[in-house]
Protein backbone atom coordinates (compact mmCIF):
# COMPACT_ATOMS: atom_id res chain seq x y z
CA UNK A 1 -14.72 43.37 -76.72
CA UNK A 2 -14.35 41.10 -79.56
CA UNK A 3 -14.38 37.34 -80.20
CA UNK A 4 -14.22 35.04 -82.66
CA UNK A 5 -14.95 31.83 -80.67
CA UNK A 6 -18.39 30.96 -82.66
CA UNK A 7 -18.74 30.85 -86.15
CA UNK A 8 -21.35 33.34 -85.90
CA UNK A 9 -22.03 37.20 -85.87
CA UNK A 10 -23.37 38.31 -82.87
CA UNK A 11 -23.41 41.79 -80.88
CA UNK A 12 -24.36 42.90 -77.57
CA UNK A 13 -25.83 45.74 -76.23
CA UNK A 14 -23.35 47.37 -73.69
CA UNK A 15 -22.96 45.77 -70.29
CA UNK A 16 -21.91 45.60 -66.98
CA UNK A 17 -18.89 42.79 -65.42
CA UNK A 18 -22.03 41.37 -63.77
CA UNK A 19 -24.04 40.95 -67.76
CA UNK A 20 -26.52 43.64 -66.89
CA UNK A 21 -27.28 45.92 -69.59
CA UNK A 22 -25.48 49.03 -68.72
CA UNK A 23 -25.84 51.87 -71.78
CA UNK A 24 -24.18 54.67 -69.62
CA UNK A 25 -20.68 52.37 -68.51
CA UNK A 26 -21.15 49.25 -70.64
CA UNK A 27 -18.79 47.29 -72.43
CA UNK A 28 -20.43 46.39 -75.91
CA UNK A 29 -19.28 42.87 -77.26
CA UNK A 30 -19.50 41.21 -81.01
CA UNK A 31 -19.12 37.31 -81.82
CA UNK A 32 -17.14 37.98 -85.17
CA UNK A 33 -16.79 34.06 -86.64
CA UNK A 34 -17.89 34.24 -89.54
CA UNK A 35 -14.97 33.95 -91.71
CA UNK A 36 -14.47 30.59 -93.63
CA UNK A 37 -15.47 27.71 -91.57
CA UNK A 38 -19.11 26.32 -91.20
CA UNK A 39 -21.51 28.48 -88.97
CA UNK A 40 -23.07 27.19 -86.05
CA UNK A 41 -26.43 27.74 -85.24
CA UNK A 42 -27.81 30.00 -82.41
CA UNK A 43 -29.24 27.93 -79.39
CA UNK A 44 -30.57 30.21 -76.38
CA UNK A 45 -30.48 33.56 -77.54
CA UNK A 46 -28.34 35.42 -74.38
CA UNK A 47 -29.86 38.43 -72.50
CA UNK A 48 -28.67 41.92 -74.15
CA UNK A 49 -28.18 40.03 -77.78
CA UNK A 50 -29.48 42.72 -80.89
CA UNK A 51 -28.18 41.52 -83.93
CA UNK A 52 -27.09 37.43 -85.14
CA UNK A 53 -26.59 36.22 -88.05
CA UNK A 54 -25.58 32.78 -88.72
CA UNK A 55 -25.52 32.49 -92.60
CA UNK A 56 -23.69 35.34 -94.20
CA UNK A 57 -19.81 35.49 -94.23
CA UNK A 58 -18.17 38.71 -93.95
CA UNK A 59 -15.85 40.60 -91.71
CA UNK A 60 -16.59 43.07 -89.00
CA UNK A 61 -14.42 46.45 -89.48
CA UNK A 62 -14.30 49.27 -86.87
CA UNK A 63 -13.52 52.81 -87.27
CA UNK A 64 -11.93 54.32 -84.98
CA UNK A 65 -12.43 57.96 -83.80
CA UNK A 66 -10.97 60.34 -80.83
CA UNK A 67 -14.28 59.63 -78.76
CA UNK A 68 -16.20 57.57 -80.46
CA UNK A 69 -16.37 54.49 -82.93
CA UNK A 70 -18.46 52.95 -85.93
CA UNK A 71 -18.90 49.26 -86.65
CA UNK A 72 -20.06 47.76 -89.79
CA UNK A 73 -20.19 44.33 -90.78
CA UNK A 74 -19.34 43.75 -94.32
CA UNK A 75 -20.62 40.44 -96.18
CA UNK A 76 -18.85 38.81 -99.18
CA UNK A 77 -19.90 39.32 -102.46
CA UNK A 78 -23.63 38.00 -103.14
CA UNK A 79 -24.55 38.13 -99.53
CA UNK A 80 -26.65 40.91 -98.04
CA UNK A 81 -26.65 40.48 -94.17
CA UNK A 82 -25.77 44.28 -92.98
CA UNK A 83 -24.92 45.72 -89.44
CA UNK A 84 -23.59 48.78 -88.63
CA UNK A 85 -23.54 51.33 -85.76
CA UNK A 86 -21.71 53.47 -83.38
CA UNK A 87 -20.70 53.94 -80.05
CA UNK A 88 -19.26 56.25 -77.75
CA UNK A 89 -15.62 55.64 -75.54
CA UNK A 90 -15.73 55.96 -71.81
C-alpha cells in the first residue's frame, strides 16, 4: 500500500488488517511525501516502522516482477538518504 498523506518517507514492515506484524501474509506500506512541499516531522514512531526519513526529497520507484518486487527510494541531486528492498507477492 502506498500513501502520500505526510510529507515524509516512511515504510512498514508487512502487516496484518489488525497492525500486527505479519511477514508470512502481510501487507507492507510506505508514506511516500516527500516530493516538494515542507516535511513534517515524525512524532510517535508507529509499531512495525523500519525506515523514516524526514529531510531528503526524492521519489519512491517500484519494480515490478511476476512474483516479486523491489523498492528503492531515490533522492534528488545532492541528497543521500537511500532505501531499497524487496518483497515477495502473495
Amino acid at each position: 500500500m502506498l500513501w502520500g498523506h505526510n510529507h515524509v518517507y516512511e515504510r512498514f514492515g508487512p502487516m496484518n488488517p489488525s497492525g500486527g506484524l505479519d511477514t508470512a501474509r502481510g501487507l507492507r506500506t510506505w508514506v511516500a511525501g516527500m516530493g516538494g512541499a515542507s516535511h513534517y516531522a515524525f512524532g510517535t514512531i508507529q509499531p512495525n516502522s523500519e525506515a523514516r526519513n524526514s529531510s531528503a526529497y526524492g521519489v519512491l520507484k517500484f519494480t515490478l516482477h511476476s512474483n516479486t518486487y523491489d523498492w528503492q527510494f531515490v533522492p534528488v541531486a545532492g541528497q543521500s538518504y537511500s532505501d531499497s528492498g524487496t518483497g515477495s507477492c502473495h
